[in-house]
C-alpha atoms as a PDB file:
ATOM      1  CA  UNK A   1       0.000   0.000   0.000  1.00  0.00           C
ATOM      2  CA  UNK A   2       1.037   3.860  -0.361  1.00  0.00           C
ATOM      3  CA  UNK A   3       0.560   6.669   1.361  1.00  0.00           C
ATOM      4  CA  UNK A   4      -1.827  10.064   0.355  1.00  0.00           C
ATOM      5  CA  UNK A   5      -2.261  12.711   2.019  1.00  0.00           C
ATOM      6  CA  UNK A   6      -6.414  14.001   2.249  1.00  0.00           C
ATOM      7  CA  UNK A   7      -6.556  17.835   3.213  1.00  0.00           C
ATOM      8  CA  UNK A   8      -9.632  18.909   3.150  1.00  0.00           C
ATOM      9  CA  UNK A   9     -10.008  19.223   7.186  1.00  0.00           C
ATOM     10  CA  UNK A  10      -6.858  20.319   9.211  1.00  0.00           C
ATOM     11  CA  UNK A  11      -7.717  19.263  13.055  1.00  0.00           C
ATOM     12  CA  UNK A  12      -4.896  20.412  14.649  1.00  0.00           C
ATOM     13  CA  UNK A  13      -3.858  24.044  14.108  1.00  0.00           C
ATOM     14  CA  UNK A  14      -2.035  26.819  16.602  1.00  0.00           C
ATOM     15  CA  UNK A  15      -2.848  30.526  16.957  1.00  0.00           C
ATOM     16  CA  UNK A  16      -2.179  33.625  18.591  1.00  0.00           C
ATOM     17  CA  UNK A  17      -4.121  32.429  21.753  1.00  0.00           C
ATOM     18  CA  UNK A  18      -1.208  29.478  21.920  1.00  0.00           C
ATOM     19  CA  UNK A  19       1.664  30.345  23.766  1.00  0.00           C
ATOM     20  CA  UNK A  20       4.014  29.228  20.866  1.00  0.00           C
ATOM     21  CA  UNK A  21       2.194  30.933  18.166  1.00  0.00           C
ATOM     22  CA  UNK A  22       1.861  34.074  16.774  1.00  0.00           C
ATOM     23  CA  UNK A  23      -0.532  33.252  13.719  1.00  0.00           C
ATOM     24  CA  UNK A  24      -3.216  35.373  13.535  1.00  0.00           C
ATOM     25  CA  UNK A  25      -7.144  33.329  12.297  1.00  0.00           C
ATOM     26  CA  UNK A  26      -7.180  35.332   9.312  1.00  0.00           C
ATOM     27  CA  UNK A  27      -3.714  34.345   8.139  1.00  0.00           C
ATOM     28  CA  UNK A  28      -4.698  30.870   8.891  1.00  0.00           C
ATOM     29  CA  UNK A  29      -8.125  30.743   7.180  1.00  0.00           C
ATOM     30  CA  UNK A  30      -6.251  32.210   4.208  1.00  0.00           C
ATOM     31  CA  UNK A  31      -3.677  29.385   4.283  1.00  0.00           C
ATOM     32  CA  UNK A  32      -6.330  26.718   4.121  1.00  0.00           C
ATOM     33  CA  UNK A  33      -8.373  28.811   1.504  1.00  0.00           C
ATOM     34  CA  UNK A  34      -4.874  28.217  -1.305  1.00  0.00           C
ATOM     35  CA  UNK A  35      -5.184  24.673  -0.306  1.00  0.00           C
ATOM     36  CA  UNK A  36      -8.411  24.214  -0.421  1.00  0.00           C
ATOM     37  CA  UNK A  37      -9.367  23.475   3.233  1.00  0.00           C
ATOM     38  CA  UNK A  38     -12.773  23.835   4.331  1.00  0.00           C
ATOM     39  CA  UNK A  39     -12.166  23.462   7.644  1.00  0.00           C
ATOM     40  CA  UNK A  40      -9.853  24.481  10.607  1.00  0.00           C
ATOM     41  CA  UNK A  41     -10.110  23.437  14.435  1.00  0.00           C
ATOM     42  CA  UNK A  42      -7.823  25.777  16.122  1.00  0.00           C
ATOM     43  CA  UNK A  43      -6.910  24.070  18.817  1.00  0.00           C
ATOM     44  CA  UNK A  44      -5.017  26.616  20.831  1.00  0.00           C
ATOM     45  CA  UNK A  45      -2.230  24.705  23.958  1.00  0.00           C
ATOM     46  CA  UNK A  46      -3.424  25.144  27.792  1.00  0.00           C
ATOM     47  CA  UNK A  47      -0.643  24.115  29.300  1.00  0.00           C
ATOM     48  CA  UNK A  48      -1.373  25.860  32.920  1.00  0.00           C
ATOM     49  CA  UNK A  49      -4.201  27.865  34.648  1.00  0.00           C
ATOM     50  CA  UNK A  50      -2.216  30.703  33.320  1.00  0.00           C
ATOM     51  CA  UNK A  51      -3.647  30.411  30.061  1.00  0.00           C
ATOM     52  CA  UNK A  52      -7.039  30.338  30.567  1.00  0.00           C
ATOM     53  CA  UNK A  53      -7.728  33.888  29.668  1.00  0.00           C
ATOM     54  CA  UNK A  54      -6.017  33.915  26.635  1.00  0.00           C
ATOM     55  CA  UNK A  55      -8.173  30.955  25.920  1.00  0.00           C
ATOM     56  CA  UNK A  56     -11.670  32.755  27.077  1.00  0.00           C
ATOM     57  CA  UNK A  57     -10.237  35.833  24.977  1.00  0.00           C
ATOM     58  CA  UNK A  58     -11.022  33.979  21.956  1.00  0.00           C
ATOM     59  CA  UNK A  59     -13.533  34.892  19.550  1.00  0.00           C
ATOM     60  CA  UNK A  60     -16.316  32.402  18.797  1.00  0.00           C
ATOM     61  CA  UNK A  61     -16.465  29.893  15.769  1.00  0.00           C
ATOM     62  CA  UNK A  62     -16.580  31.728  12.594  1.00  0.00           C
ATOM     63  CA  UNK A  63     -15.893  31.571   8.501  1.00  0.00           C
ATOM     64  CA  UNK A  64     -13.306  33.845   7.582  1.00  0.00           C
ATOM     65  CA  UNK A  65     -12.806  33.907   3.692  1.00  0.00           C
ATOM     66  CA  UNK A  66     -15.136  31.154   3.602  1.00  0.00           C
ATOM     67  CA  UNK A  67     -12.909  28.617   5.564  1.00  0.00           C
ATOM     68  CA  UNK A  68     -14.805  27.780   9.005  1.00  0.00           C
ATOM     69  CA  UNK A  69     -12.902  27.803  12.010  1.00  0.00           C
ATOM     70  CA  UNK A  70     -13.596  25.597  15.424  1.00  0.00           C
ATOM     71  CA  UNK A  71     -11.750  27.243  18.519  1.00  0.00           C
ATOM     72  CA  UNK A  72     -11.020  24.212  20.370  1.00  0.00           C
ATOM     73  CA  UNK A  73      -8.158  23.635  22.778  1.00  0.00           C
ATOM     74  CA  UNK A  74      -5.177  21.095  23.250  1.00  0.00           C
ATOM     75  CA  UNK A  75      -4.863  19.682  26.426  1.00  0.00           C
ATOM     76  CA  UNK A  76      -1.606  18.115  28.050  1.00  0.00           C
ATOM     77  CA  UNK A  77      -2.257  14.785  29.431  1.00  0.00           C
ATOM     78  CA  UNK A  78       1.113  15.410  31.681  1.00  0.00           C
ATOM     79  CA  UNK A  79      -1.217  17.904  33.822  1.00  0.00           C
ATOM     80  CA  UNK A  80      -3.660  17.691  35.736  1.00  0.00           C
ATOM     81  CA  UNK A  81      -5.263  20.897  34.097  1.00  0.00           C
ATOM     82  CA  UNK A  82      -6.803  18.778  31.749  1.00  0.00           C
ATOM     83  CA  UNK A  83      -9.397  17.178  34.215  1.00  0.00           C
ATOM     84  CA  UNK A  84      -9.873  20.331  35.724  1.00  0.00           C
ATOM     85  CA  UNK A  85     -10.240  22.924  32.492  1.00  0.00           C
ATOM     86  CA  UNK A  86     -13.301  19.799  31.435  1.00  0.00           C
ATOM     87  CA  UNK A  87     -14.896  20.236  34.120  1.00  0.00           C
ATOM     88  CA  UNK A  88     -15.263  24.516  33.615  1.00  0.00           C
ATOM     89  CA  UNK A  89     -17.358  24.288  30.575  1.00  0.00           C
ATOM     90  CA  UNK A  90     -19.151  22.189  27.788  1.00  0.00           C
ATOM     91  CA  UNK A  91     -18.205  22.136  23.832  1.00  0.00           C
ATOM     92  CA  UNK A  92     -19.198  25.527  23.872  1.00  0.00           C
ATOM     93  CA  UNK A  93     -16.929  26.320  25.554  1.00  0.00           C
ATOM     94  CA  UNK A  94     -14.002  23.972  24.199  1.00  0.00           C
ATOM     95  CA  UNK A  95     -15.109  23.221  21.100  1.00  0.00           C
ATOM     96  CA  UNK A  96     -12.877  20.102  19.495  1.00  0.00           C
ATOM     97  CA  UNK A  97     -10.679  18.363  22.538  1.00  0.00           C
ATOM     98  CA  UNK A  98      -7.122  17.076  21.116  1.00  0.00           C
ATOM     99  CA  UNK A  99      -5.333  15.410  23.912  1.00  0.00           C
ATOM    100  CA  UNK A 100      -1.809  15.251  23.417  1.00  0.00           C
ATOM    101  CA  UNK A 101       0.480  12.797  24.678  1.00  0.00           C
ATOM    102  CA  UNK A 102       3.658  15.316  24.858  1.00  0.00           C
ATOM    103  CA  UNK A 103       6.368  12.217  25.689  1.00  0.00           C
ATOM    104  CA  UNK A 104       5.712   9.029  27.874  1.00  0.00           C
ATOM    105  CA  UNK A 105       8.241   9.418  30.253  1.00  0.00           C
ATOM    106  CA  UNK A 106       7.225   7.665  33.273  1.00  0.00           C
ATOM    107  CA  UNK A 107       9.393  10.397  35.068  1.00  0.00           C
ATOM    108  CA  UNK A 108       7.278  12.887  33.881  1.00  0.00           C
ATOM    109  CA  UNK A 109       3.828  11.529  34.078  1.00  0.00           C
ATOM    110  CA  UNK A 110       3.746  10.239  37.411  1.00  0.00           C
ATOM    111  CA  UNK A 111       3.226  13.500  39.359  1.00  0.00           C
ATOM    112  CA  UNK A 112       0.226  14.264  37.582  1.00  0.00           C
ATOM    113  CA  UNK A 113      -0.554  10.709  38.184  1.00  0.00           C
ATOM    114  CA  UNK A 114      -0.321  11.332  42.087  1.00  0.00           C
ATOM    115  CA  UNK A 115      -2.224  14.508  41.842  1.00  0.00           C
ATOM    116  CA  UNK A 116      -5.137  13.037  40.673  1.00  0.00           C
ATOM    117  CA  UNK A 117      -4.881  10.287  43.221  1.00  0.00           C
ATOM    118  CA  UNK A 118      -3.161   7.197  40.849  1.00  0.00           C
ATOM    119  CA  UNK A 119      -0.315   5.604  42.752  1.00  0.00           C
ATOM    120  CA  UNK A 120       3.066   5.232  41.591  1.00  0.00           C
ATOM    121  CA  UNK A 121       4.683   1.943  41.179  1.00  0.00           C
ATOM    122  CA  UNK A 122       8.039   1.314  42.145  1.00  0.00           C
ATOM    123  CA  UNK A 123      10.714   2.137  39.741  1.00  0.00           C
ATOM    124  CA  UNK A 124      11.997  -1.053  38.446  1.00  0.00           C
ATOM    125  CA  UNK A 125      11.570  -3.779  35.901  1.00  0.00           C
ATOM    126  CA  UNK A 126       7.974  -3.687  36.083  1.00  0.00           C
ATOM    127  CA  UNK A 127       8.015   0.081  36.113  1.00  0.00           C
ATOM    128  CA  UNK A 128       7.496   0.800  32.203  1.00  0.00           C
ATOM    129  CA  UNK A 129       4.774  -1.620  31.887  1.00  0.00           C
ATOM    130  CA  UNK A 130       3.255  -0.060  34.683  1.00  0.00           C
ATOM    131  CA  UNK A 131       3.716   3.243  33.220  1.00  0.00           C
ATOM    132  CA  UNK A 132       1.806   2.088  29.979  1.00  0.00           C
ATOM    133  CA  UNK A 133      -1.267   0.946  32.458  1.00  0.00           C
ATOM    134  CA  UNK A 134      -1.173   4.444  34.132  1.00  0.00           C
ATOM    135  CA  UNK A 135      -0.907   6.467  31.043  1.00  0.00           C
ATOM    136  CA  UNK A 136      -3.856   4.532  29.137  1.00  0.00           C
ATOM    137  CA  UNK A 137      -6.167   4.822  32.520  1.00  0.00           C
ATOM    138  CA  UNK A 138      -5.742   8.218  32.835  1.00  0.00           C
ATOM    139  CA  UNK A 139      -6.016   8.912  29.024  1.00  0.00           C
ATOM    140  CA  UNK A 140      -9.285   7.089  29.379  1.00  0.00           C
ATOM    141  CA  UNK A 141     -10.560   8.784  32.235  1.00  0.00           C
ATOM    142  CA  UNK A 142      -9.804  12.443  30.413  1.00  0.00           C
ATOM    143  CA  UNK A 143     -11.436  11.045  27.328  1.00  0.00           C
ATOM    144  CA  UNK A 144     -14.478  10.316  29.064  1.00  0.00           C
ATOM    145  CA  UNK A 145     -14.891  13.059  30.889  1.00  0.00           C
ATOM    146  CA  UNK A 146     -14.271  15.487  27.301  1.00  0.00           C
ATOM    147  CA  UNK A 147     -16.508  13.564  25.585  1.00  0.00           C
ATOM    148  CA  UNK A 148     -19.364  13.882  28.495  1.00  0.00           C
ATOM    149  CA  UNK A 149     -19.281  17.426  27.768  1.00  0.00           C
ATOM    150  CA  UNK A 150     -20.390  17.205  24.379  1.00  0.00           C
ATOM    151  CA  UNK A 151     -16.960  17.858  22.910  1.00  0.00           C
ATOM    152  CA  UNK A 152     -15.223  15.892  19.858  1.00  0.00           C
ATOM    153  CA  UNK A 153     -12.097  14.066  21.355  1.00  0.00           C
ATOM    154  CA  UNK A 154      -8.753  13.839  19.263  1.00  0.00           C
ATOM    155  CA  UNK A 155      -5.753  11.927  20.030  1.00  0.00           C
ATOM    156  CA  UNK A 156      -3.690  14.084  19.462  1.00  0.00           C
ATOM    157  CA  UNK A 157      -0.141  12.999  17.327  1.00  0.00           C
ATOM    158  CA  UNK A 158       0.800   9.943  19.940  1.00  0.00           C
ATOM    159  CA  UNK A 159       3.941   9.317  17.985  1.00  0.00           C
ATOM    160  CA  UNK A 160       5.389  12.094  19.659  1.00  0.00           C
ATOM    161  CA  UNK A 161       6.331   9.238  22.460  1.00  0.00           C
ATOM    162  CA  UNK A 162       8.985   8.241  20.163  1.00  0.00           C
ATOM    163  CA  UNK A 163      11.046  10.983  20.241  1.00  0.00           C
ATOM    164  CA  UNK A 164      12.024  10.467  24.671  1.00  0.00           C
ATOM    165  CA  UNK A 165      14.067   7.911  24.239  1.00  0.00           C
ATOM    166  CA  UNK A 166      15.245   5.508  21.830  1.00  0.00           C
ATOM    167  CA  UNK A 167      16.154   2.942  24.244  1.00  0.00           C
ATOM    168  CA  UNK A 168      12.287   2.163  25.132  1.00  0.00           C
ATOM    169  CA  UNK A 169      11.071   2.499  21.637  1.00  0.00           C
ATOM    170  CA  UNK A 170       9.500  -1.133  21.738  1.00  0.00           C
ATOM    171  CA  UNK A 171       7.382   0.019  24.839  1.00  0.00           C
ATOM    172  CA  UNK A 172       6.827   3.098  22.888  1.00  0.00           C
ATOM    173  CA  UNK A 173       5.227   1.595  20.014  1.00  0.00           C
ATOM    174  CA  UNK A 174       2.986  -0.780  22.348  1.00  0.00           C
ATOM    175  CA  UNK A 175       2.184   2.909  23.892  1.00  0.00           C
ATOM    176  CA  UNK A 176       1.287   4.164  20.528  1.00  0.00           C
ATOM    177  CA  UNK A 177      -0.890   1.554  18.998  1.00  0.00           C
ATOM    178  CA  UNK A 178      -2.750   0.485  22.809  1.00  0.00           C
ATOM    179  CA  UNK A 179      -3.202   4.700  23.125  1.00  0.00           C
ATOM    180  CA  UNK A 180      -5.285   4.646  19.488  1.00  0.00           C
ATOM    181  CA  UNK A 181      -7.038   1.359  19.677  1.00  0.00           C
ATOM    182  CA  UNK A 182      -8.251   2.726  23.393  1.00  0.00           C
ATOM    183  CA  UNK A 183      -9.029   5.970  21.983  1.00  0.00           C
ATOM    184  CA  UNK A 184     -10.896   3.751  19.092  1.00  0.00           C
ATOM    185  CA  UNK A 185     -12.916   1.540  21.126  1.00  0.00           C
ATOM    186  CA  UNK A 186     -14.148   5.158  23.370  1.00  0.00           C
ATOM    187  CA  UNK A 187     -15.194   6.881  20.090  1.00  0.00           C
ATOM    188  CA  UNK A 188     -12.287   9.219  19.675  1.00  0.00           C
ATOM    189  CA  UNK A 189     -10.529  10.214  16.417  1.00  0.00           C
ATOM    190  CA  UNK A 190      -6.903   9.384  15.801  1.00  0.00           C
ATOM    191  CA  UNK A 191      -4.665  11.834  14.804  1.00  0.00           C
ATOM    192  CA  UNK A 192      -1.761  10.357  12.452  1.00  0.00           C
ATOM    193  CA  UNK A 193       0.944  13.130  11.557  1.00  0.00           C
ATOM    194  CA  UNK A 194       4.442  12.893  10.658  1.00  0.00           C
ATOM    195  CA  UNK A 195       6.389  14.251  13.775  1.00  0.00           C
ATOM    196  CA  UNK A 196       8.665  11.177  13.260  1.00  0.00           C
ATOM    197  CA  UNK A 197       8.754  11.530   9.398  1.00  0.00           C
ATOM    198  CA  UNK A 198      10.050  15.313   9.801  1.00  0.00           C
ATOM    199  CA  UNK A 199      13.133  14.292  12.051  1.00  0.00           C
ATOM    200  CA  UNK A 200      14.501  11.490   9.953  1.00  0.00           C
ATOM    201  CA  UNK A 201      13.887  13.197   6.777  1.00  0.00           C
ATOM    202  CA  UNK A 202      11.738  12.152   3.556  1.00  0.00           C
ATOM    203  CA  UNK A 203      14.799   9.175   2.335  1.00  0.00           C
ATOM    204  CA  UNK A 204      14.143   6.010   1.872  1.00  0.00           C
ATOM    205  CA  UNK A 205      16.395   4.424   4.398  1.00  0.00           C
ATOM    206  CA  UNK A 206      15.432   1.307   6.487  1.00  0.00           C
ATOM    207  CA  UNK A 207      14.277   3.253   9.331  1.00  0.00           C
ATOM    208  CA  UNK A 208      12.459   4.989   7.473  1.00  0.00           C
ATOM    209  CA  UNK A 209      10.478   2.265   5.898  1.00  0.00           C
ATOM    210  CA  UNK A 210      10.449   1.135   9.749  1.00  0.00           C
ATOM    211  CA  UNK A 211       7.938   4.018  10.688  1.00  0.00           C
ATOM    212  CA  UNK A 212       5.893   3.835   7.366  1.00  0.00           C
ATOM    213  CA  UNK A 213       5.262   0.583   8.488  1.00  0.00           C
ATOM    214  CA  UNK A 214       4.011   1.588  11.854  1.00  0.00           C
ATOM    215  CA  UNK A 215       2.207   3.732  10.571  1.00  0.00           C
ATOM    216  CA  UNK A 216       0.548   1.693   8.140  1.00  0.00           C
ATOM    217  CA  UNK A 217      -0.513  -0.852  10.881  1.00  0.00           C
ATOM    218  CA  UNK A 218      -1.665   1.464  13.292  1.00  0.00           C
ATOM    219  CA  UNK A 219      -3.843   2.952  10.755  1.00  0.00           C
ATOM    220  CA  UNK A 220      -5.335  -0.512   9.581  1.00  0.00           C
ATOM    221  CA  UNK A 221      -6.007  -1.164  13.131  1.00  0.00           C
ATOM    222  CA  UNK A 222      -7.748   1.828  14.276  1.00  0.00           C
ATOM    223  CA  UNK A 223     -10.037   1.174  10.773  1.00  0.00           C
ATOM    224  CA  UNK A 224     -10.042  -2.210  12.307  1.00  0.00           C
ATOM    225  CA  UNK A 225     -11.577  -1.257  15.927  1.00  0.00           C
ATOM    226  CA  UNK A 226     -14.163   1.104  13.760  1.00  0.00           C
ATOM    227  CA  UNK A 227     -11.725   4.024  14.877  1.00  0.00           C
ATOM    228  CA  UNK A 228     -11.663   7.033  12.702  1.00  0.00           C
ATOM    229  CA  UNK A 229      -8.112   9.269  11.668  1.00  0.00           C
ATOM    230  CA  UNK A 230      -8.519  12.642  11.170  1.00  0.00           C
ATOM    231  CA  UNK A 231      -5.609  15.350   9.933  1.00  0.00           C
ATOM    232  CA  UNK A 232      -3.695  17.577  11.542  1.00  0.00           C
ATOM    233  CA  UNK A 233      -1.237  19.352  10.488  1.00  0.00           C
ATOM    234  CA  UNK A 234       0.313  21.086  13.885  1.00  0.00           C
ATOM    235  CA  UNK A 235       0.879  23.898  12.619  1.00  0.00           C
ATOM    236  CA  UNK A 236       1.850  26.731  14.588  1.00  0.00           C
ATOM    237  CA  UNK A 237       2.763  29.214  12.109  1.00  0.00           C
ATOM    238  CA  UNK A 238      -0.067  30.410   9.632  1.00  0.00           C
ATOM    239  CA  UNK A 239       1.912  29.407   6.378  1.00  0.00           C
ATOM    240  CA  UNK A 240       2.127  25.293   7.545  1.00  0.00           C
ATOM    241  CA  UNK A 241      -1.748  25.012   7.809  1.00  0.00           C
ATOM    242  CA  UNK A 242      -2.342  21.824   5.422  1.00  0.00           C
ATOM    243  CA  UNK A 243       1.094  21.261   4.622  1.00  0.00           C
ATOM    244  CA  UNK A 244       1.826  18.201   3.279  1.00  0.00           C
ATOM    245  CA  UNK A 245       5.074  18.207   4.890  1.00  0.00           C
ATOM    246  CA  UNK A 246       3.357  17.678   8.377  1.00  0.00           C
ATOM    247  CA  UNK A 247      -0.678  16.357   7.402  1.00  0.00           C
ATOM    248  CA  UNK A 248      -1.741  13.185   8.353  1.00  0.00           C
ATOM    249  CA  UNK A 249      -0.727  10.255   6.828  1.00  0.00           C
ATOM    250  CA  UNK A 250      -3.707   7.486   5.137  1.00  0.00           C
ATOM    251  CA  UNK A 251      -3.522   4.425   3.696  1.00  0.00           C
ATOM    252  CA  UNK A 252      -4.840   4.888   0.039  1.00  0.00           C
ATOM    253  CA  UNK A 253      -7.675   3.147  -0.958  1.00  0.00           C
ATOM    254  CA  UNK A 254      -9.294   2.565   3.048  1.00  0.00           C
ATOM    255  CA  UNK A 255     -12.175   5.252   1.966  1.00  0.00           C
ATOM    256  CA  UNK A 256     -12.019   6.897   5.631  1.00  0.00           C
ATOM    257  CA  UNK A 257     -14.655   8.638   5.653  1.00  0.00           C
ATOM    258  CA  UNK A 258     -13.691  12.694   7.056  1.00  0.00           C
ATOM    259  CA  UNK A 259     -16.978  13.476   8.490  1.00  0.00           C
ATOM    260  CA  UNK A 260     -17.539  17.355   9.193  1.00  0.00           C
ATOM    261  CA  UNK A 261     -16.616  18.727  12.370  1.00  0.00           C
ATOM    262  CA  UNK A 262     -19.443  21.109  12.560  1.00  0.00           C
ATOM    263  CA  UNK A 263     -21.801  18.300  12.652  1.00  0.00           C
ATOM    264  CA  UNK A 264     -20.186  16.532  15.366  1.00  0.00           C
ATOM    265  CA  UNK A 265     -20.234  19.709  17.097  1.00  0.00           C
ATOM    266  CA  UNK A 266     -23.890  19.870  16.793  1.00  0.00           C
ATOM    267  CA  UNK A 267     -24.396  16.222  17.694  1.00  0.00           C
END
């Protein structure tokens, strides 16, 4: 099988509500207007309390230039503000949910872990397995509770795992694929970018037919589990909105279907 790219929807975009962008909506509608993108969820980072304003400072869905533009939010499963911004407000408040899995690092998520009352096992050889069991519970549990409020949840580029450390990269893939057929099995869309594809480069060495591969599989398995894969480009400067160089990756020929965001909005 090969590998097209299908733009029409971007799901994962960056503005000047995100701490790491400056794009403003109108450069970004008319970035997805020259590609022919209907459709935009900006799905602006909350990181910390701190950025709630900036959030809430938002205007409102709107079409700019004809392109129609979802003010969502991407939430940090490494925090515990993710539980906690769900529970201030509905989809119309959120809009789409992305959770992103910013690095499985055991190290890292187990705080948040404690905070929300999860215990930590003890560091050893059990430790990463454990990890994986923590991380998909509490992935679950955030999942839920976006999806209760009558947002769209996305799983938000999980191969981001890969790039903390090589030396677990066999737990990491078992991360990856458990993380989207969970997220498949609770009705949540799986986002499939090319965060990995960018940092070895576009040759055709035998890594990098190594991560086609899992990509390929993970995609015919979230099909499998009646998942669906959206795209999303990550863009956080106005000019990368649908670029190929960072849109999701399909398997040609699967006819995933890219239902409209605005209806899943409306229920």
């Amino acid at each position: 099988m090969s590998f097209v790219t299908l733009p029409p929807i971007d799901c994962h975009v960056h503005s000047k509500y995100s701490p790491d962008s400056e794009s403003e909506l109108e450069d970004i509608a008319k970035t997805a207007l020259s590609r022919e993108i209907a459709q935009v969820a900006v799905v602006d980072h909350l990181y910390s309390p701190e950025h709630l304003p900036r959030l809430f400072s938002r205007p409102a869905n709107q079409k700019i230039y004809g392109v129609t533009l979802l003010m969502g939010v991407e939430l940090s499963l490494e925090t515990n503000i993710a539980i906690k911004a769900l529970e201030t407000g509905g989809a119309e408040k959120w809009g789409p949910v992305s959770g992103a899995v910013h690095g499985f690092a055991p190290w890292k998520l187990y705080p948040a872990f404690n905070e929300q009352g999860y215990s930590e096992p003890a560091f050893g050889a059990s430790c990463r397995a454990a990890g994986l069991t923590l991380l998909l519970e509490y992935y679950v549990d955030v999942s839920t509770r976006a999806m209760r409020t009558g947002a769209m949840d996305i799983l938000t580029h999980p191969f981001d795992i890969f790039i903390y450390g090589s030396l677990f990269s066999n737990l990491f893939i078992a991360a990856a694929e458990e993380l989207a057929f969970t997220a498949a099995f609770c009705g949540v869309a799986v986002e499939l970018n090319e965060h990995i594809m960018r940092l070895i480069g576009n040759s055709e060495t035998a890594d990098s037919a190594k991560w086609r591969g899992i990509y390929q599989r993970l995609a015919l398995s979230v099909i499998a589990r009646g998942g669906r894969l959206v795209m999303g480009s990550d863009a956080h400067h106005a000019r990368d909105v649908g670029d190929v160089r960072c849109a999701t990756m399909f398997v040609k020929d699967l006819g995933v279907p890219l239902a409209s965001l605005e209806e899943k909005l409306k229920g």
